[in-house]
Protein backbone atom coordinates (compact mmCIF):
# COMPACT_ATOMS: atom_id res chain seq x y z
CA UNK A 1 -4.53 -33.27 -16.10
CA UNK A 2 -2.20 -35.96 -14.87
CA UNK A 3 -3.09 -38.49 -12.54
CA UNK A 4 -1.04 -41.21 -10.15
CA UNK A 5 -2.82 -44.07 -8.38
CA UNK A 6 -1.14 -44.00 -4.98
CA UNK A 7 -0.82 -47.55 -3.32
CA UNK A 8 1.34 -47.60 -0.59
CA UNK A 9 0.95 -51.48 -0.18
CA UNK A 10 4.22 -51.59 1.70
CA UNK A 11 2.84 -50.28 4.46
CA UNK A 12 -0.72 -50.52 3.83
CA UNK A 13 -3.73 -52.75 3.29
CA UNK A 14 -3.39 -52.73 -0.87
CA UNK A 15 -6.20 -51.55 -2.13
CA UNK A 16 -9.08 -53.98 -4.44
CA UNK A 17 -12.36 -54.03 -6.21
CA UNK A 18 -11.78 -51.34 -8.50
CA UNK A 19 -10.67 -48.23 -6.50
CA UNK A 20 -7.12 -47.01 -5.35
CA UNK A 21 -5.93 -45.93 -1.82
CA UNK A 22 -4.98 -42.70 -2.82
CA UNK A 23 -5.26 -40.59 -6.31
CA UNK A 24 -2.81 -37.48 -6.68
CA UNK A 25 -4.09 -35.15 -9.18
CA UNK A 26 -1.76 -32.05 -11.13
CA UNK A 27 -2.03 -29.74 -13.60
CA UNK A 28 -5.61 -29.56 -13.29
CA UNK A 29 -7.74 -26.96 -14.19
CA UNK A 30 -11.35 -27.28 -12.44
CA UNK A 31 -12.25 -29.35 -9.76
CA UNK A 32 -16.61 -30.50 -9.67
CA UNK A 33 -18.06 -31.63 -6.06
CA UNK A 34 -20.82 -33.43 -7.76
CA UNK A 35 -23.69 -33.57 -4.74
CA UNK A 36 -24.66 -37.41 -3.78
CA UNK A 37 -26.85 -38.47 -6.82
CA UNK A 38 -30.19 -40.79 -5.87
CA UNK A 39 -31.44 -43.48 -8.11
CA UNK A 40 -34.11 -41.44 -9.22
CA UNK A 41 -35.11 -40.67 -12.80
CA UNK A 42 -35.87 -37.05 -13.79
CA UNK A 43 -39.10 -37.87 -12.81
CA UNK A 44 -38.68 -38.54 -9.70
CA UNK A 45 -39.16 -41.94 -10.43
CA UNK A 46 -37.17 -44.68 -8.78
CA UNK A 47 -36.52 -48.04 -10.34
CA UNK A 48 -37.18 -51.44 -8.44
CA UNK A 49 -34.28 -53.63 -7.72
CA UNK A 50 -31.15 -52.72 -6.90
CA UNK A 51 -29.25 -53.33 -10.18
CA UNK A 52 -31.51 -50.73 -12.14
CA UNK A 53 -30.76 -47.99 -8.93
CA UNK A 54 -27.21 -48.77 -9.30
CA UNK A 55 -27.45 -47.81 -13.21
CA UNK A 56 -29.52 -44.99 -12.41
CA UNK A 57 -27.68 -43.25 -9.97
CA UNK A 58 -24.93 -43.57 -12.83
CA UNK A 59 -26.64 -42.29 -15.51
CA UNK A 60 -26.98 -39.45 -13.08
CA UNK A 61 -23.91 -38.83 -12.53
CA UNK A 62 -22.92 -39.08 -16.18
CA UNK A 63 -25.65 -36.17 -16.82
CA UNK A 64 -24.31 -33.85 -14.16
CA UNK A 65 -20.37 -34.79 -15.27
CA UNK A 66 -21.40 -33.53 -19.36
CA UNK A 67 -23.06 -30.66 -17.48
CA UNK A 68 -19.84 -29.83 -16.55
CA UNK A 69 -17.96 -30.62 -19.39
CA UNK A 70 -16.71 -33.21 -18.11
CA UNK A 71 -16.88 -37.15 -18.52
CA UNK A 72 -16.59 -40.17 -15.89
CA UNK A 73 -13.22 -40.16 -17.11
CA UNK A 74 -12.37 -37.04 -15.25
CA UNK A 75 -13.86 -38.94 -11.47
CA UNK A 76 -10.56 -38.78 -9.01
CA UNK A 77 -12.75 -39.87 -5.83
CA UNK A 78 -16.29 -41.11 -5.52
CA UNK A 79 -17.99 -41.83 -1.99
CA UNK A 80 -20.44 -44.49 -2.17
CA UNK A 81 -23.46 -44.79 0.24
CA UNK A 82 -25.35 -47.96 0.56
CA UNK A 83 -28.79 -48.72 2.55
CA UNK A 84 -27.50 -52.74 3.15
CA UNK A 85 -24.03 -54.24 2.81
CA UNK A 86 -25.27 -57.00 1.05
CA UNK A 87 -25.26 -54.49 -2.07
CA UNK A 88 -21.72 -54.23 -2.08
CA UNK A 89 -20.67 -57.17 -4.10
CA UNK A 90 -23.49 -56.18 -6.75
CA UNK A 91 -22.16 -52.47 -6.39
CA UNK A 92 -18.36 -53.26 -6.85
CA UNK A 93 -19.59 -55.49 -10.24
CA UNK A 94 -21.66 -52.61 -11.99
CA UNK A 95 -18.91 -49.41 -10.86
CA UNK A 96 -16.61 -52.06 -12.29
CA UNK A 97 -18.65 -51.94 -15.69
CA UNK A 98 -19.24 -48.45 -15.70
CA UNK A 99 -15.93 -46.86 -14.48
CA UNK A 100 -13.37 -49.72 -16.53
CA UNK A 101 -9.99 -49.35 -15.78
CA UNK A 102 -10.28 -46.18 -14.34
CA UNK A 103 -9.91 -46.63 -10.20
CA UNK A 104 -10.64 -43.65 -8.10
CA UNK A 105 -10.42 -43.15 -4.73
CA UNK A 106 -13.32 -44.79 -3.15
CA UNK A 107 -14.89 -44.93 0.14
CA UNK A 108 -18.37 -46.97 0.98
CA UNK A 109 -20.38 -46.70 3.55
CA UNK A 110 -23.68 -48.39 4.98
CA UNK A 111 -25.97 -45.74 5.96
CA UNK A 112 -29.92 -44.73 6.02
CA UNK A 113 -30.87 -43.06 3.52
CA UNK A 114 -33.14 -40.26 3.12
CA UNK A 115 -35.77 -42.18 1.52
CA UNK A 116 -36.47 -45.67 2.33
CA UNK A 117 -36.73 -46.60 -1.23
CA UNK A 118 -33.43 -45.60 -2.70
CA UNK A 119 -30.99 -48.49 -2.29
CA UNK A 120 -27.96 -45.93 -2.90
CA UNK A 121 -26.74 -42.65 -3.17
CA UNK A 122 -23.38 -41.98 -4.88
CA UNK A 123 -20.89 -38.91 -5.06
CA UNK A 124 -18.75 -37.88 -7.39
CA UNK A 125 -15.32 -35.07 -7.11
CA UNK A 126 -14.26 -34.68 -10.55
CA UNK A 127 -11.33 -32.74 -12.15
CA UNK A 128 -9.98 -31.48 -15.58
């Protein structure tokens, strides 16, 4: 699969923390729409604090990603749902760890979330 980070800075906001404005994908094979993962174990249970949710919902994602053959490597666009903006810093900080040098698409967004404990909810389109 080849990928190009698209940054039109020229003529648009450029883009920071980790993500790029625009990711144009070819000669790819499959495409996964990887449903928004909760920070909740396979349990059910849910971690305190947001840190450990953050990790969680990753680890998640990671699971569903091998499921599919596939690694966080192969993440072209992620949409990020938080219940507070003053996650965002912390959130930025851990993708940062997790994801490396690789910069997807991103878009975040403060919302409620289905269950009052979950801090976040994250989702994933991958492609090979």
């Amino acid at each position: 699969m080849q990928r190009t980070k698209i940054n039109a800075t020229n003529a648009a906001p450029a883009a920071a923390s980790g993500y790029s404005n625009a990711v144009e994908i070819a000669d790819f094979k499959r495409v996964v729409f990887i449903s928004g993962q909760i920070p909740a174990d396979r349990d059910g249970r849910v971690p305190s604090g947001f840190a450990a949710q953050c990790r969680q919902v990753w680890a998640n994602i990671e699971a569903q990603l091998h499921a599919a053959g596939m690694t966080l490597d192969n993440i072209v666009k992620l949409t990020t749902f938080l219940a507070d903006r003053a996650y965002g810093a912390e959130n930025r900080t851990i993708r940062r760890e997790i994801l490396g040098d690789l910069h997807p698409a991103s878009t975040m967004i403060i919302a409620t979330l289905l269950d009052p404990a979950w801090l976040l909810e994250v989702e994933v389109i991958a492609a090979r």
